[in-house]
Protein backbone atom coordinates (compact mmCIF):
# COMPACT_ATOMS: atom_id res chain seq x y z
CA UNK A 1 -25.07 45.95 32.80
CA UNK A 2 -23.38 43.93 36.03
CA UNK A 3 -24.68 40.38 34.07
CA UNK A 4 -22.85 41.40 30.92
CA UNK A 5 -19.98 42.30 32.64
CA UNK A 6 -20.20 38.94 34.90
CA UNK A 7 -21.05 36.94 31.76
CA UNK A 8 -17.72 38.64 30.27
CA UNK A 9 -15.58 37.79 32.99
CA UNK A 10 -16.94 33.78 33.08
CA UNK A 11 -16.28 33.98 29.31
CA UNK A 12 -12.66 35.50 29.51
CA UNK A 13 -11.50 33.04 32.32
CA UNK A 14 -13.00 30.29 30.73
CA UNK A 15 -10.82 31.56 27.63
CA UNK A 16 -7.73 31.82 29.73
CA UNK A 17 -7.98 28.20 31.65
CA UNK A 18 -8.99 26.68 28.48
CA UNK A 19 -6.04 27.78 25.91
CA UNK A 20 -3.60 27.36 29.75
CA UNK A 21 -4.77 23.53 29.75
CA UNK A 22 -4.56 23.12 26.25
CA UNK A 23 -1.21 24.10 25.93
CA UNK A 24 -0.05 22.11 29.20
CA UNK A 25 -1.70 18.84 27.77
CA UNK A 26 -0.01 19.49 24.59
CA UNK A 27 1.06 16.06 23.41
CA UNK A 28 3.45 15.53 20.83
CA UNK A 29 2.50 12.96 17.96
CA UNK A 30 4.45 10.35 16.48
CA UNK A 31 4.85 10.67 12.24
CA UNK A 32 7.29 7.79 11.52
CA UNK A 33 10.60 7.11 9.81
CA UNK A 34 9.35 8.05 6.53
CA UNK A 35 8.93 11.44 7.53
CA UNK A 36 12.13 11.66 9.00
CA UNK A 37 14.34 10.36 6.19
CA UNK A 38 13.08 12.89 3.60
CA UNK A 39 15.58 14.90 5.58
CA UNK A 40 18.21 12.26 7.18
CA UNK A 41 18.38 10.67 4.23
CA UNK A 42 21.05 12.63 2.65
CA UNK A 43 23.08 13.51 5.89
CA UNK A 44 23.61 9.55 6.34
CA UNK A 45 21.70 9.70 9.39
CA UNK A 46 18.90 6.88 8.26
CA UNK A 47 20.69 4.66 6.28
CA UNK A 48 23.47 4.22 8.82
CA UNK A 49 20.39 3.72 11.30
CA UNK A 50 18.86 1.10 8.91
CA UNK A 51 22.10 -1.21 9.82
CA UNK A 52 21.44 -0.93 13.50
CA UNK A 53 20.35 -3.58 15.82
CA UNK A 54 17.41 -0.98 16.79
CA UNK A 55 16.20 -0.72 13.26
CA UNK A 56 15.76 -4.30 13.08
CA UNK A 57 14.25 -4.54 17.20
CA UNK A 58 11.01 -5.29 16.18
CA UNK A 59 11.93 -8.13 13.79
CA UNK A 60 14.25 -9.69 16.53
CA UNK A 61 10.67 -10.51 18.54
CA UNK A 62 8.36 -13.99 17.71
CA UNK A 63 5.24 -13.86 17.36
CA UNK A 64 4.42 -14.03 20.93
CA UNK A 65 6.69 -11.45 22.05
CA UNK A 66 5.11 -8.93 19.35
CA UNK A 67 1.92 -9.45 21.06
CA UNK A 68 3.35 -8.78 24.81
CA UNK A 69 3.54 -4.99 25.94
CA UNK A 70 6.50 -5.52 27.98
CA UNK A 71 8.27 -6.37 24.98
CA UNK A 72 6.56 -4.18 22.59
CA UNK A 73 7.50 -1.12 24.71
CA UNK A 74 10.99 -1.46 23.64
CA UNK A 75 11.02 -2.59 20.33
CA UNK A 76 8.45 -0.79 18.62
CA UNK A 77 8.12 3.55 19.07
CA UNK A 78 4.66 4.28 19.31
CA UNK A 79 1.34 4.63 17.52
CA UNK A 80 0.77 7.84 15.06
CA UNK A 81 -2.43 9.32 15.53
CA UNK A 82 -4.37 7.26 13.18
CA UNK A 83 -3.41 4.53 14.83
CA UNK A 84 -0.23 2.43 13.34
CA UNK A 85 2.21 0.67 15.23
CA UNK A 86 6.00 2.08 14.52
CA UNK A 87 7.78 -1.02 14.58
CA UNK A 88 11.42 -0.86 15.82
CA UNK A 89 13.57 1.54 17.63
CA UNK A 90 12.82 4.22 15.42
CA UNK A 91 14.28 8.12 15.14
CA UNK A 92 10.97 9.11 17.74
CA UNK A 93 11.97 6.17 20.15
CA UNK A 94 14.79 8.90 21.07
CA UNK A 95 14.57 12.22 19.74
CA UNK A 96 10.21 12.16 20.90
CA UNK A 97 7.68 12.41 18.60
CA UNK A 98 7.84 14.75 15.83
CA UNK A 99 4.95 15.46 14.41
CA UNK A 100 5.66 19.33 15.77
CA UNK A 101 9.25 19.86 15.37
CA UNK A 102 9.69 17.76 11.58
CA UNK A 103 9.57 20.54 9.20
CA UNK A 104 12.53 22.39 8.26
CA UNK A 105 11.78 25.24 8.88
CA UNK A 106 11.87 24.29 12.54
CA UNK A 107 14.58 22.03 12.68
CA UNK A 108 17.02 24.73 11.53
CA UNK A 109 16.75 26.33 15.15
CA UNK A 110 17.38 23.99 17.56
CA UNK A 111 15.63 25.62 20.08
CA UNK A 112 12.16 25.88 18.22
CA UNK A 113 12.87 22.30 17.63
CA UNK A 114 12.76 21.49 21.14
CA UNK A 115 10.14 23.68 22.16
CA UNK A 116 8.28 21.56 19.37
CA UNK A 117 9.14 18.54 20.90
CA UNK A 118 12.58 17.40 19.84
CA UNK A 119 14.85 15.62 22.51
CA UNK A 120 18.29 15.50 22.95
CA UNK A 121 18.71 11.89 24.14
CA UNK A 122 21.69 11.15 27.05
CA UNK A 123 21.66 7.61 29.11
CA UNK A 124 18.65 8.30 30.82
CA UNK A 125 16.69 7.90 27.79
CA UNK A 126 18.38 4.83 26.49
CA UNK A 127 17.70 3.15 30.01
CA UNK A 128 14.02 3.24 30.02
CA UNK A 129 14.68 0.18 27.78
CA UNK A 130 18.37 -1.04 28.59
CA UNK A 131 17.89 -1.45 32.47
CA UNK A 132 17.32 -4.45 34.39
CA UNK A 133 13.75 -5.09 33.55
CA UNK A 134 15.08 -7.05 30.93
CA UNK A 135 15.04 -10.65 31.06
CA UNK A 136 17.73 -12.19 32.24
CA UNK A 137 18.43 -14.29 29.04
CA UNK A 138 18.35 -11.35 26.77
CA UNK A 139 20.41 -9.04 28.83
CA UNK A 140 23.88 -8.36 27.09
CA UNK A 141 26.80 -10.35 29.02
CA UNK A 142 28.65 -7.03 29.87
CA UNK A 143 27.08 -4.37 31.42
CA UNK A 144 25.29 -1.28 29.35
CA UNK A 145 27.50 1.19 28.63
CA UNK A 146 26.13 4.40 27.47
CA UNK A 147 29.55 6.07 25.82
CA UNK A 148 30.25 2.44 23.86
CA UNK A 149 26.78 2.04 22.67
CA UNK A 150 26.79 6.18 21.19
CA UNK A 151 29.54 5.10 19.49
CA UNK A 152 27.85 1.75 17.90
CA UNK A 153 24.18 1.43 18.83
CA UNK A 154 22.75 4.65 17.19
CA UNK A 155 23.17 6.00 13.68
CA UNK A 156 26.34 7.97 12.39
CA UNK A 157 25.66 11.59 13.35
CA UNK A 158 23.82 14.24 10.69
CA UNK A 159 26.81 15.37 7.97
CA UNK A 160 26.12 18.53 6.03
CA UNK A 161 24.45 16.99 2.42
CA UNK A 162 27.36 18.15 -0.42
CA UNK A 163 25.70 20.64 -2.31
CA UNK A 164 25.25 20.28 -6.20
């Protein structure tokens, strides 16, 4: 009877530690703008986006720079789970990736959202690329400015969709 009960109490904290890990090691996966303009789509969100210079980051690299991870870093997102390189500054560059928090069903609560996964960017996100690792001959000639460039560098912020 003690080995069952020892065997039962290995098995139950192996249990515990395993799910506690799991859930600490969580990590998020990227999905893509495609996923995210079913939605932003209609608010303006994505095609205000699509005018940005960060929508077009990727394209503003040569051929050697697309192959350089300093410079990839910044202009592309990420990788989705199969694999593909998100090219560009794309919605997950900011908000993290969304492969938890992209249905509606969670995106109407804002707080599931970001238990899922969903950031709120401020200027510390936006300078783990504009900051002085830059080189110097593609740094802007005035300094970054975080209130200018939410006013400019982003995407015009989600509008209710008129209802039909």
């Amino acid at each position: 009877m003690k080995r069952i009960a020892v065997v039962f109490v290995i098995f139950a904290a192996f249990v515990f530690l395993t799910s506690f890990l799991s859930a600490e090691e969580k990590k998020h996966e990227f999905v893509g703008v495609d996923k995210c303009k079913i939605c932003h789509k209609k608010d303006n969100t994505h095609p205000t986006w699509l005018e940005t210079k960060h929508a077009k980051a990727w394209e503003s690299l040569d051929s050697a720079a697309q192959k350089n991870p300093d410079c990839v870093g910044c202009h592309s997102t990420g990788t989705t789970a199969a694999g593909e390189l998100l090219t560009g500054v794309q919605c997950e560059s900011c908000h993290g990736a969304g492969n938890d928090y992209k249905s509606m069903a969670i995106m109407k609560d804002l707080a599931k959202a970001m238990e899922n996964g969903l950031l709120i960017p401020d200027s510390t996100t936006c300078m783990k690329c504009h900051n002085d690792k830059v080189p110097e001959e593609f740094r802007p000639k005035e300094a970054y400015n975080w209130a200018k460039m939410m006013e400019t560098g982003i995407h015009a912020l989600p509008a209710k969709a008129e209802k039909k």
